[in-house]
Protein backbone atom coordinates (compact mmCIF):
# COMPACT_ATOMS: atom_id res chain seq x y z
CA UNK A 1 -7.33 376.83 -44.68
CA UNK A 2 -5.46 374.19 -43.01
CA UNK A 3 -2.45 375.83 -42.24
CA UNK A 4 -2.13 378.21 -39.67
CA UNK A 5 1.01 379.61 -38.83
CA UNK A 6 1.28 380.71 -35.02
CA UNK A 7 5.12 381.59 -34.94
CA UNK A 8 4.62 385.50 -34.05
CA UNK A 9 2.54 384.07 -30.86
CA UNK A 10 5.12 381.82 -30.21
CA UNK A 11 7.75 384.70 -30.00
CA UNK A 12 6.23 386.10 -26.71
CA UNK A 13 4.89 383.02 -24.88
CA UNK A 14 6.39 380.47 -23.16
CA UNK A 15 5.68 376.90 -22.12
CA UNK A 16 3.09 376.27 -25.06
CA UNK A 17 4.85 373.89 -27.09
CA UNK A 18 0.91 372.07 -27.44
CA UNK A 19 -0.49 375.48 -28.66
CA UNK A 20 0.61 374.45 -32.34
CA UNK A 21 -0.79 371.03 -31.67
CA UNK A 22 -4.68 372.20 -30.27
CA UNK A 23 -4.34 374.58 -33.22
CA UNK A 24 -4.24 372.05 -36.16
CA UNK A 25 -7.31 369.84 -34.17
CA UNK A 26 -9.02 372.56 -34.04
CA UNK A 27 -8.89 372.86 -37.92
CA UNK A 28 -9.60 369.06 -38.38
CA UNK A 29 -13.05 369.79 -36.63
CA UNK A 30 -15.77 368.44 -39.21
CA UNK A 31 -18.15 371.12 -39.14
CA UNK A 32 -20.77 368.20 -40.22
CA UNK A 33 -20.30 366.92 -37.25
CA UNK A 34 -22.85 368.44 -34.91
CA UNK A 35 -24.75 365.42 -33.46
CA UNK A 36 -25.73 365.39 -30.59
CA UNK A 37 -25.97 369.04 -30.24
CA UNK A 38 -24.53 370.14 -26.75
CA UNK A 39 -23.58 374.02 -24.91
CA UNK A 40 -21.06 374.90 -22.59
CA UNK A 41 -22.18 377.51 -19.74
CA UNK A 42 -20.22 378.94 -17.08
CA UNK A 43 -22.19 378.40 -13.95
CA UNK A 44 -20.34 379.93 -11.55
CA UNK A 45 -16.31 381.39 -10.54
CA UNK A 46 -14.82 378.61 -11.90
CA UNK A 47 -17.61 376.17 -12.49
CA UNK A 48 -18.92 375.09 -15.97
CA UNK A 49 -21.47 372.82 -17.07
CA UNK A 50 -21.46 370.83 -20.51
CA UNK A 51 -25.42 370.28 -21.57
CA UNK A 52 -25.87 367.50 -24.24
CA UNK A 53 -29.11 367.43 -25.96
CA UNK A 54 -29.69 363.22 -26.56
CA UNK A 55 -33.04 362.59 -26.95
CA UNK A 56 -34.39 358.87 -26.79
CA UNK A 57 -31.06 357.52 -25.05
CA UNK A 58 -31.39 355.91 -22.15
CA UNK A 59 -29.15 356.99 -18.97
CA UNK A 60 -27.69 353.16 -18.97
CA UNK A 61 -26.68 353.66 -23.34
CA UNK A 62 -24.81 356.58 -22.13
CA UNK A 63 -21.11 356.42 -20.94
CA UNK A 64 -18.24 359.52 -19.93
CA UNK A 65 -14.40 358.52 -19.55
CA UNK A 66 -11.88 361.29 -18.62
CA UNK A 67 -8.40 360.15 -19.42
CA UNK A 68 -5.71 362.32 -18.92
CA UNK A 69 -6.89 366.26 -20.64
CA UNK A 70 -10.00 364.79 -22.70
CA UNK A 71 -13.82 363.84 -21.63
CA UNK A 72 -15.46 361.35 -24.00
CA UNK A 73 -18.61 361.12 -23.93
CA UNK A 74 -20.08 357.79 -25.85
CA UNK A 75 -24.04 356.54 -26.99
CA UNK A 76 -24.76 353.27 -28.17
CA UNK A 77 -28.46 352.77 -28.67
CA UNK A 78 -29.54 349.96 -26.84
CA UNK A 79 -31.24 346.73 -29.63
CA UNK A 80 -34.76 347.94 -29.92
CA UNK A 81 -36.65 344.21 -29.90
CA UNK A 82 -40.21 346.17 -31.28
CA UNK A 83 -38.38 347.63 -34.43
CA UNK A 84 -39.61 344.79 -36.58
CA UNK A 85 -43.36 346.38 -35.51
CA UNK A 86 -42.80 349.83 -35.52
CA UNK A 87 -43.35 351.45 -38.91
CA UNK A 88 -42.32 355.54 -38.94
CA UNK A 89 -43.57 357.79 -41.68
CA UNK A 90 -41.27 360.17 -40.37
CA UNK A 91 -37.98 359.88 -37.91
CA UNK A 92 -36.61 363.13 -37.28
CA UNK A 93 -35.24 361.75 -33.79
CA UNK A 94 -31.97 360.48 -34.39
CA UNK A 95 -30.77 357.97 -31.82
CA UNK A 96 -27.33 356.69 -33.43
CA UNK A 97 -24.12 355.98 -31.95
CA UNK A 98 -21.82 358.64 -31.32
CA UNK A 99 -18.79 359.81 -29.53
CA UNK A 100 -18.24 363.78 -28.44
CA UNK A 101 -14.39 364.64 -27.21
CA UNK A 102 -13.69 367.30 -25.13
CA UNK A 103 -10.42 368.92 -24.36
CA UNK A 104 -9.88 370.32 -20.92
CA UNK A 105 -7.25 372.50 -19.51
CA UNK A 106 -4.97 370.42 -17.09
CA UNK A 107 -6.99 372.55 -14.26
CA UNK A 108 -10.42 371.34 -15.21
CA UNK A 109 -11.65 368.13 -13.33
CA UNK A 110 -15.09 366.54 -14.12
CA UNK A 111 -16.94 366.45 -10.78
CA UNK A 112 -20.19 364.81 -11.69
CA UNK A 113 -22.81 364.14 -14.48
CA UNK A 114 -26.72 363.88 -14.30
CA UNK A 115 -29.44 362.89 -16.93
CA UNK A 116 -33.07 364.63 -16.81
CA UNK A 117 -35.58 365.26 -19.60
CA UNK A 118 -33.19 363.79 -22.41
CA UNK A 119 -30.51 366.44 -21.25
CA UNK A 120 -26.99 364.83 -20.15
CA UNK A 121 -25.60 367.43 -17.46
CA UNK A 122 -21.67 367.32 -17.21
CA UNK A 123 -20.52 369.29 -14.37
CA UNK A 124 -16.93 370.85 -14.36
CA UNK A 125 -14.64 372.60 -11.58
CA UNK A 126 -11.72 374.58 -12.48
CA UNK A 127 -9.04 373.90 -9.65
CA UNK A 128 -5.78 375.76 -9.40
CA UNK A 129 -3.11 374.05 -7.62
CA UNK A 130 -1.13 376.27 -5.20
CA UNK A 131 1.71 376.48 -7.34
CA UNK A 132 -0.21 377.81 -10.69
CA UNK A 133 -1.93 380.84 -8.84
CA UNK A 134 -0.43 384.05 -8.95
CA UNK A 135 2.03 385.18 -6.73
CA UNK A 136 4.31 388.20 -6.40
CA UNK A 137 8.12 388.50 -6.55
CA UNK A 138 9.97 391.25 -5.06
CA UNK A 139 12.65 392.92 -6.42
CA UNK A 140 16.12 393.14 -4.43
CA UNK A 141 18.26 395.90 -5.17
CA UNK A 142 21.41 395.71 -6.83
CA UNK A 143 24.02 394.08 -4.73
CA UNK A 144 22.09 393.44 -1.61
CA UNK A 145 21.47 389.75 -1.11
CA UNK A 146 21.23 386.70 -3.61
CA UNK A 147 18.52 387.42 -6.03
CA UNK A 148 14.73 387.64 -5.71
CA UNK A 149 12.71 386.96 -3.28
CA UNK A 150 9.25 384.98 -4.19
CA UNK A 151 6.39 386.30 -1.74
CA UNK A 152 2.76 384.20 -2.14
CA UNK A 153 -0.04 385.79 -1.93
């Protein structure tokens, strides 16, 4: 199921030419791939919160970049100098390397992170600009002026 064809939505939308593009990532997701386990909440209007379960990292092996629409979040496990000692019958925490992309909306900034209890917090604000919110347009009647008339509201 790789292909997905999304012409028909095409037909009735306009200005998502990336649509096709966020489509076929989508289906490249590995579904393996679920380390380290995370959620996304909505916290408030407009606020969201990205909770990433990463037990036995350290705040300092732990690293976020936002460039341009996508959040990467990256852990490196520090060298553990008392592995040579330490002999596990059983390991069940897993504290390899990984890297976690998110995609955000052009809207969505990243306005903070914390780390408590093994939990990395990722706070996120959705912010329209003035000229993305709604607005309404009046309509002139037929021969009476230039056109339309764009009211904000």
């Amino acid at each position: 199921m790789r292909g997905f064809d999304i012409s028909p939505l095409l037909r009735s939308s306009i200005g998502f030419e990336n649509l096709n593009r966020l489509v076929e990532y989508a289906g490249r997701i590995d579904a393996g791939d679920a380390y380290p386990p995370y959620n996304i909440e909505k916290t408030g209007e407009g606020s969201y919160r990205i909770q990433m379960a990463v037990a036995g990292f350290a705040r300092q092996e732990l690293d976020l970049t936002v460039q341009e629409n996508t959040l990467l979040v990256t852990g490196q496990a520090a060298s553990d100098n008392d592995a040579q000692e330490r002999v596990f019958l059983h390991r069940g925490i897993a504290k390899r390397a990984f890297e976690r992309r998110f995609q955000l909306a052009d809207t969505i900034k990243v306005i903070g992170a914390s780390f408590e209890n093994g939990l990395l917090n990722i706070d996120l604000l959705r912010e329209i600009p003035e000229h993305k919110k709604p607005r309404k347009v009046d309509i002139a009647a037929a021969g009476t002026g230039d056109g339309l008339a764009i009211a904000a509201e």
